[in-house]
PDB file of N, CA and C in Angstrom:
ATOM      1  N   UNK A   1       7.328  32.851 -22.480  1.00  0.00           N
ATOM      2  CA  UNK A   1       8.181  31.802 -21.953  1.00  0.00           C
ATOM      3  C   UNK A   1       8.577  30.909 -23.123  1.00  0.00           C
ATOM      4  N   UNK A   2       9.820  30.521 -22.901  1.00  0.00           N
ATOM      5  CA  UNK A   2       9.959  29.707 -24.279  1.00  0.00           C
ATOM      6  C   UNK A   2      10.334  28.152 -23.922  1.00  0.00           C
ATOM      7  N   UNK A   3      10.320  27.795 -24.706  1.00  0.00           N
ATOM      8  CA  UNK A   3       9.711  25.896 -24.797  1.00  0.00           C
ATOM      9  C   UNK A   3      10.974  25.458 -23.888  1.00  0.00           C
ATOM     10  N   UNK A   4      12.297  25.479 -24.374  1.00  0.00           N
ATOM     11  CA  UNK A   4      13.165  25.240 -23.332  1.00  0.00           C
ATOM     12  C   UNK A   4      13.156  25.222 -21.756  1.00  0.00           C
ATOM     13  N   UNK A   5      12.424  27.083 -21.236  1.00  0.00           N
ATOM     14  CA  UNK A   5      11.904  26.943 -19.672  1.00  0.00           C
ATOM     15  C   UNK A   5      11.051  26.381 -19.580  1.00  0.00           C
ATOM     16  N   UNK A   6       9.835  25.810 -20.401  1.00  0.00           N
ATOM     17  CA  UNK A   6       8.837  25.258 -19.583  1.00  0.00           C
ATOM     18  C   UNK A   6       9.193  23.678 -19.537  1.00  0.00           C
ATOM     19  N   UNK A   7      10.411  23.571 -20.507  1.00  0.00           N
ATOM     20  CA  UNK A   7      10.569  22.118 -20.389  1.00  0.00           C
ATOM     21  C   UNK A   7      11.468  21.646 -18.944  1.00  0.00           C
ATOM     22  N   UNK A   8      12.371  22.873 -18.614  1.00  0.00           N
ATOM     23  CA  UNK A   8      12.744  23.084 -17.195  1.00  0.00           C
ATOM     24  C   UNK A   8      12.403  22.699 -16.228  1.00  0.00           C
ATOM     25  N   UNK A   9      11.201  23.542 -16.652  1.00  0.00           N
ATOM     26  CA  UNK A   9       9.831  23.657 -14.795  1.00  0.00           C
ATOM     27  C   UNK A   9       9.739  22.045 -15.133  1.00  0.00           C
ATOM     28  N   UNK A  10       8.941  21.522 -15.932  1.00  0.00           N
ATOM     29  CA  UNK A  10       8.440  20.412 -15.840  1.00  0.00           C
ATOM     30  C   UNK A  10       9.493  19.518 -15.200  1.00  0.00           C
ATOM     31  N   UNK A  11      10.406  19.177 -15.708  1.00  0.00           N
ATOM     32  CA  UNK A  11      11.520  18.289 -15.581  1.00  0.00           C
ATOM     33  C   UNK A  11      11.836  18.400 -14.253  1.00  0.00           C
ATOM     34  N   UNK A  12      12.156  19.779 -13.854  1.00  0.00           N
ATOM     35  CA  UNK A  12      12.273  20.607 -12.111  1.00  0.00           C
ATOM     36  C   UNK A  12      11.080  19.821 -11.351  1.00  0.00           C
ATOM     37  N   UNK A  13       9.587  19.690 -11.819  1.00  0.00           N
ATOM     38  CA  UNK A  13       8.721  19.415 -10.794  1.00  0.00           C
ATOM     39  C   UNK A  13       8.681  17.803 -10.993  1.00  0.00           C
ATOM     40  N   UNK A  14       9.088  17.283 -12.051  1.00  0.00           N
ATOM     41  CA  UNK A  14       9.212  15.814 -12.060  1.00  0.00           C
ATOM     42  C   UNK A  14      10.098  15.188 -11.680  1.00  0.00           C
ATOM     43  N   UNK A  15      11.097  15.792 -11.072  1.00  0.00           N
ATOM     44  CA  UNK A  15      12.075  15.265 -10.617  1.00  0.00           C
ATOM     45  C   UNK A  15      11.821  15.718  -9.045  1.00  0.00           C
ATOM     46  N   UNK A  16      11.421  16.546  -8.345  1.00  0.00           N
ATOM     47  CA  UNK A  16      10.756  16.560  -7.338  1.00  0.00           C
ATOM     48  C   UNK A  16       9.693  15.678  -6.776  1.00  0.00           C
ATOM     49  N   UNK A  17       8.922  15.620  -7.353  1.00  0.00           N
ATOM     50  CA  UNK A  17       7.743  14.477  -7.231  1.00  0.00           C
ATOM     51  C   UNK A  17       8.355  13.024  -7.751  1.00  0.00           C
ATOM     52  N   UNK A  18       9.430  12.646  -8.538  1.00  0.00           N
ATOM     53  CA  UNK A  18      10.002  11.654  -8.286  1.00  0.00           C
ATOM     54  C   UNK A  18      10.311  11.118  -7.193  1.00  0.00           C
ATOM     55  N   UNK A  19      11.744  12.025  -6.668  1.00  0.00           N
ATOM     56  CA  UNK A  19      12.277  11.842  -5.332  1.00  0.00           C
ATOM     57  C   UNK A  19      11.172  12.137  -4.404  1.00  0.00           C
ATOM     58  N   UNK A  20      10.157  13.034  -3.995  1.00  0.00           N
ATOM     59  CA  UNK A  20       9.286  12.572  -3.285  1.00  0.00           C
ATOM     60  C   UNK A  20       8.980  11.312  -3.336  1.00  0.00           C
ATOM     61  N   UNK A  21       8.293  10.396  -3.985  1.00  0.00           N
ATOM     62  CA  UNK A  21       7.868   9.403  -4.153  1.00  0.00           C
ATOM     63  C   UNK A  21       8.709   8.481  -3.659  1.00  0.00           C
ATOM     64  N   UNK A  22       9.754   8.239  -4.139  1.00  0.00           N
ATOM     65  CA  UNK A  22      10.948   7.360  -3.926  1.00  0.00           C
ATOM     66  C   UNK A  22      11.120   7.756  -2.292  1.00  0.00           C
ATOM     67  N   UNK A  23      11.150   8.761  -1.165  1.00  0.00           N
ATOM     68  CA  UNK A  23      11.611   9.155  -0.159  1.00  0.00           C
ATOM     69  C   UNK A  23      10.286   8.469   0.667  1.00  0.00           C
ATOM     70  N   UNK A  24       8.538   9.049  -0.073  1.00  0.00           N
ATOM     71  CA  UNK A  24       7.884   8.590   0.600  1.00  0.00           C
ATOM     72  C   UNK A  24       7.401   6.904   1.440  1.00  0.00           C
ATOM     73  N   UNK A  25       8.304   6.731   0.143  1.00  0.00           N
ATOM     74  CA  UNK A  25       7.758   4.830  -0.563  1.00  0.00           C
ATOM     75  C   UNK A  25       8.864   4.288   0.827  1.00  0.00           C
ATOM     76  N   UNK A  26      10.414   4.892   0.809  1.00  0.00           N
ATOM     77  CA  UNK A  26      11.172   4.592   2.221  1.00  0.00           C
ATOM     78  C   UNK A  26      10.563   4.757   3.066  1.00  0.00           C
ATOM     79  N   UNK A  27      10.027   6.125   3.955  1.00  0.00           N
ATOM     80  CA  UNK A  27       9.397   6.506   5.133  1.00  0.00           C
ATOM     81  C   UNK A  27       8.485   5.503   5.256  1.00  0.00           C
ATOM     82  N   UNK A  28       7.003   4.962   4.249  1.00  0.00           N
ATOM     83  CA  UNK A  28       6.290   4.110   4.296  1.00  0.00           C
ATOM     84  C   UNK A  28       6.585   2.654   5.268  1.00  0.00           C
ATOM     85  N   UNK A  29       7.986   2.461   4.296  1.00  0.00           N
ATOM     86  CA  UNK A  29       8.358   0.838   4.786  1.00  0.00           C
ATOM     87  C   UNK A  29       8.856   0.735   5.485  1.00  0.00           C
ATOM     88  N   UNK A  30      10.376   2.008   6.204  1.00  0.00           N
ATOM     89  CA  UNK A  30      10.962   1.608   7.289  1.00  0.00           C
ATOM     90  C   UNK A  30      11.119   2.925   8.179  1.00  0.00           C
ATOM     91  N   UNK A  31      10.569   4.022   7.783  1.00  0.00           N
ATOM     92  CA  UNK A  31      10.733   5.125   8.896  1.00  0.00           C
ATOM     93  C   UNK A  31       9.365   5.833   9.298  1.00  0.00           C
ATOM     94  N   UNK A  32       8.391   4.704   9.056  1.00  0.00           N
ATOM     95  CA  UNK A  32       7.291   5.542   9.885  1.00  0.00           C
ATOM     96  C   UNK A  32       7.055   5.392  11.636  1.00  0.00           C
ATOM     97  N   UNK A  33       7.535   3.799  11.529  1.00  0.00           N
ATOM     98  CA  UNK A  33       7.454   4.337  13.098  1.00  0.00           C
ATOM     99  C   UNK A  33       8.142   4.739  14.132  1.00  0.00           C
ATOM    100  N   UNK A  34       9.411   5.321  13.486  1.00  0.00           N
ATOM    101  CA  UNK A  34      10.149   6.368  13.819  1.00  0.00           C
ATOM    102  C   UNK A  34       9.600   7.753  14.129  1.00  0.00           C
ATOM    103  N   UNK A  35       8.808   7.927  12.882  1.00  0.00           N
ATOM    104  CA  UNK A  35       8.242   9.159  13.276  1.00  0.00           C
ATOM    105  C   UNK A  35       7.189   9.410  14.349  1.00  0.00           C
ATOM    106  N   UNK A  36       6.583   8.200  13.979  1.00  0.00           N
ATOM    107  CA  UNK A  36       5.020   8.449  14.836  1.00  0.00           C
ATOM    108  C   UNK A  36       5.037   7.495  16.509  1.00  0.00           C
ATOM    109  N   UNK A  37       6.195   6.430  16.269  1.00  0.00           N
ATOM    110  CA  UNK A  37       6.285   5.683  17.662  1.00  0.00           C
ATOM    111  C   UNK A  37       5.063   4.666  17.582  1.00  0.00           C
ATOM    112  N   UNK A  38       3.846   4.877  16.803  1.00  0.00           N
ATOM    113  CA  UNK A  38       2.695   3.899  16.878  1.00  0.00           C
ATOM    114  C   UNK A  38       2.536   2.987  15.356  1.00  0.00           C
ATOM    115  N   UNK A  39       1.777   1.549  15.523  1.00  0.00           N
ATOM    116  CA  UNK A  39       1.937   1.080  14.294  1.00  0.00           C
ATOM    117  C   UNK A  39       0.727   1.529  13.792  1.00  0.00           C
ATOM    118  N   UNK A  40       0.936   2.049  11.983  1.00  0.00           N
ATOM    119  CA  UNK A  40       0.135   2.370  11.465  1.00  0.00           C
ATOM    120  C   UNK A  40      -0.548   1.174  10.057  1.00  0.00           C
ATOM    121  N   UNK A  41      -1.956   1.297  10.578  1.00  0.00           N
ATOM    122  CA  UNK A  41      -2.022   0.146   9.567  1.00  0.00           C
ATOM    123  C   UNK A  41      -1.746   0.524   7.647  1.00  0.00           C
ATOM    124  N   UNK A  42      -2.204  -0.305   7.210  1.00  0.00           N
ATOM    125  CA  UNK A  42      -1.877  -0.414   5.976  1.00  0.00           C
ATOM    126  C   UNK A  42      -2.480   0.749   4.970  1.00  0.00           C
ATOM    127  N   UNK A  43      -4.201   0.803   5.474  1.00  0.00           N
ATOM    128  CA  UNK A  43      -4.332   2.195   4.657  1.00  0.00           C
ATOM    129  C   UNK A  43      -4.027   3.130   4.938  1.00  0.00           C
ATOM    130  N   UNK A  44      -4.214   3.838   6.452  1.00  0.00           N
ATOM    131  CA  UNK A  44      -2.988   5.211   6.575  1.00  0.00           C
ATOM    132  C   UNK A  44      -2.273   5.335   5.809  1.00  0.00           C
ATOM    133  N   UNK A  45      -1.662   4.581   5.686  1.00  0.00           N
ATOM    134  CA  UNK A  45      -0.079   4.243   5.188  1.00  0.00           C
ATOM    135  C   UNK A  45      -0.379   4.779   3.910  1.00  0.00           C
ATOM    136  N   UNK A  46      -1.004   4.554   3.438  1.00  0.00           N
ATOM    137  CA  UNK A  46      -1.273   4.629   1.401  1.00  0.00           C
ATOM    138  C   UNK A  46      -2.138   6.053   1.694  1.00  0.00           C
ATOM    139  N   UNK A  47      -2.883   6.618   2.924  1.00  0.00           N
ATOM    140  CA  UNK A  47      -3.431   7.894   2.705  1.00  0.00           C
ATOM    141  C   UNK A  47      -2.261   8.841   2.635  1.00  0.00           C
ATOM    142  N   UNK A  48      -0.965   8.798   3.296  1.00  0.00           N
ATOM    143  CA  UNK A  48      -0.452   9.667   3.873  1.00  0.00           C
ATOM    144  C   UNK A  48       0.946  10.133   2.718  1.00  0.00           C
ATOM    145  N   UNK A  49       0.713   9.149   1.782  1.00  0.00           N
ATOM    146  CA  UNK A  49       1.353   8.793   0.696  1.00  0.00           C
ATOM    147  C   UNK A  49       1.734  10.010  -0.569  1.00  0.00           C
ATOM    148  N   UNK A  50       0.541  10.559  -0.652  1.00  0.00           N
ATOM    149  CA  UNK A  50       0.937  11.580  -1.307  1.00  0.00           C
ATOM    150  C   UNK A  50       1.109  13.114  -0.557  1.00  0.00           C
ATOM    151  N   UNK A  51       1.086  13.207   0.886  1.00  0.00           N
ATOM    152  CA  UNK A  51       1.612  14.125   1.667  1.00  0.00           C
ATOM    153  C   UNK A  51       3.195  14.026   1.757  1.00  0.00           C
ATOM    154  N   UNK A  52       3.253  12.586   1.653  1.00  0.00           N
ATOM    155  CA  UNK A  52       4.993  12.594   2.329  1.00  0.00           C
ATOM    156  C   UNK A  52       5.325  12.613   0.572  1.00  0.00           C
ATOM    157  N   UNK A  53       4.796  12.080  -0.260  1.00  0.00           N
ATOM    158  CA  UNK A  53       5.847  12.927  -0.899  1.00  0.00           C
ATOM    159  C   UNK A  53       5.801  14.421  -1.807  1.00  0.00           C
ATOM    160  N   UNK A  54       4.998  15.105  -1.640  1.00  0.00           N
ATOM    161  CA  UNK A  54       5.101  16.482  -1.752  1.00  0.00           C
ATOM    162  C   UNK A  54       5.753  17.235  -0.479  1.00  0.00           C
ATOM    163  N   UNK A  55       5.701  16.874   0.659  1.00  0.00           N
ATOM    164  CA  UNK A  55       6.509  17.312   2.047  1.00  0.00           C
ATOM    165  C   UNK A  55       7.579  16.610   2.386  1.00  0.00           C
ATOM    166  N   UNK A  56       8.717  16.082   1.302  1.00  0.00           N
ATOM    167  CA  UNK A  56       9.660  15.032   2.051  1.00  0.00           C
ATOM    168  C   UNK A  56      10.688  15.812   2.089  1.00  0.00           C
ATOM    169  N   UNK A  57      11.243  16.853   1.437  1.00  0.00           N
ATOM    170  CA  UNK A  57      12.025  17.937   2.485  1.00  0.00           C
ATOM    171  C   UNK A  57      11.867  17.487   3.923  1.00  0.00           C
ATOM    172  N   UNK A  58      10.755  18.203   4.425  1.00  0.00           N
ATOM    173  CA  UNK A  58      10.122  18.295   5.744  1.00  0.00           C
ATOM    174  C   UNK A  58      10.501  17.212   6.642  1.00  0.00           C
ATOM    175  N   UNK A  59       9.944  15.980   5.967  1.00  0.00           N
ATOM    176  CA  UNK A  59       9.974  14.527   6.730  1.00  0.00           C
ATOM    177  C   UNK A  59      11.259  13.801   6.555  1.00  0.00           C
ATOM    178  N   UNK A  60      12.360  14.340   5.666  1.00  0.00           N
ATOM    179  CA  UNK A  60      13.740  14.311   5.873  1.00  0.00           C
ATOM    180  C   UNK A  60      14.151  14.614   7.137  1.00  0.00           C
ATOM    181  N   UNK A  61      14.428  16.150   6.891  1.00  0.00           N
ATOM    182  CA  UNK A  61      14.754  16.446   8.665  1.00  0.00           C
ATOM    183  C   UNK A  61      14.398  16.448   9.503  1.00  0.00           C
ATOM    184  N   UNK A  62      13.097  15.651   9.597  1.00  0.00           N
ATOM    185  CA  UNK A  62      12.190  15.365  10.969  1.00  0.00           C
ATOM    186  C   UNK A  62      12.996  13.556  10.945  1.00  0.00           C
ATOM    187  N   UNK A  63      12.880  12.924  10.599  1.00  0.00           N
ATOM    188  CA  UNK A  63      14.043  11.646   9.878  1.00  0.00           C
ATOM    189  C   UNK A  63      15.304  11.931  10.523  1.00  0.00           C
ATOM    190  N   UNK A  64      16.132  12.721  10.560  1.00  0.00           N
ATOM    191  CA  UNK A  64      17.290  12.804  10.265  1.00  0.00           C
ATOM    192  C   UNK A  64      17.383  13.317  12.144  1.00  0.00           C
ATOM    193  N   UNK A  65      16.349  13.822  12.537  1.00  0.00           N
ATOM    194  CA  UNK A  65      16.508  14.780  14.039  1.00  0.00           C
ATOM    195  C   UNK A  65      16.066  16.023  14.581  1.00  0.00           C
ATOM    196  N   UNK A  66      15.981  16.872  13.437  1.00  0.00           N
ATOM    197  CA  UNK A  66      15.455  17.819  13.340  1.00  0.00           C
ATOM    198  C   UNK A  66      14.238  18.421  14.057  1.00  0.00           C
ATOM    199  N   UNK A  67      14.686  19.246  15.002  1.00  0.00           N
ATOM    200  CA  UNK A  67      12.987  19.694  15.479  1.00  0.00           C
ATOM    201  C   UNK A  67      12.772  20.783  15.006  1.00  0.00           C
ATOM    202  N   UNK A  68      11.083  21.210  15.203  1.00  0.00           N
ATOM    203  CA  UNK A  68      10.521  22.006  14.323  1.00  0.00           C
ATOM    204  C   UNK A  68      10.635  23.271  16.078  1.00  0.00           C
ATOM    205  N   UNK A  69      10.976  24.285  15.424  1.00  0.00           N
ATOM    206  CA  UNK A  69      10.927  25.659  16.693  1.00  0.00           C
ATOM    207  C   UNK A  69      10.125  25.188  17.721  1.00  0.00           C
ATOM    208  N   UNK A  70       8.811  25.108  17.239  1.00  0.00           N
ATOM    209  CA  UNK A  70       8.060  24.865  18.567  1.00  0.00           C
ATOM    210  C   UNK A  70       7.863  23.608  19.534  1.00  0.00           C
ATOM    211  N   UNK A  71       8.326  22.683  19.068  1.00  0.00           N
ATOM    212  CA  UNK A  71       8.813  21.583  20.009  1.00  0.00           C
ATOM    213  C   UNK A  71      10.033  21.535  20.205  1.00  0.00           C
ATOM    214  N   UNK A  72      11.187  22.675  20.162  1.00  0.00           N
ATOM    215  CA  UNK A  72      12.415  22.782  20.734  1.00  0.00           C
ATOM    216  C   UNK A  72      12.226  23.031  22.238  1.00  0.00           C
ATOM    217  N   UNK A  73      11.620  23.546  22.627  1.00  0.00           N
ATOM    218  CA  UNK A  73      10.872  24.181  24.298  1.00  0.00           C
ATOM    219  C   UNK A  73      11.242  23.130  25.026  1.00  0.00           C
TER     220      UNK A  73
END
């Protein structure tokens, strides 16, 4: 592999885990209880932190309306 692709990947996964972060840090402050309907206190909030942003694809289109197959029923 040469220095150029791995500087790629990196840049590719840091810019992913950026915008995660940045998407999670939103969901945190104004779209969690959208998702969940219940208030969540403050540490949840900071546990769930590095799920939403490695999964904020996911919690986009669950955000946006999106249902997942099995709660289409």
């Amino acid at each position: 592999m040469s220095v150029a692709a791995a500087e790629a990947i990196w840049l590719g996964l840091g810019a992913y885990l950026g915008f995660g972060l940045a998407a999670g840090l939103g969901v945190i402050l104004f779209g969690l209880k959208r998702l969940t309907g219940a208030d969540v206190p403050v540490r949840v909030r900071l546990l769930i932190l590095p799920g939403l942003a490695a999964l904020w694809p996911v919690v986009m289109l669950r955000l946006a309306g999106v249902k997942a197959p099995e709660d289409r029923a």
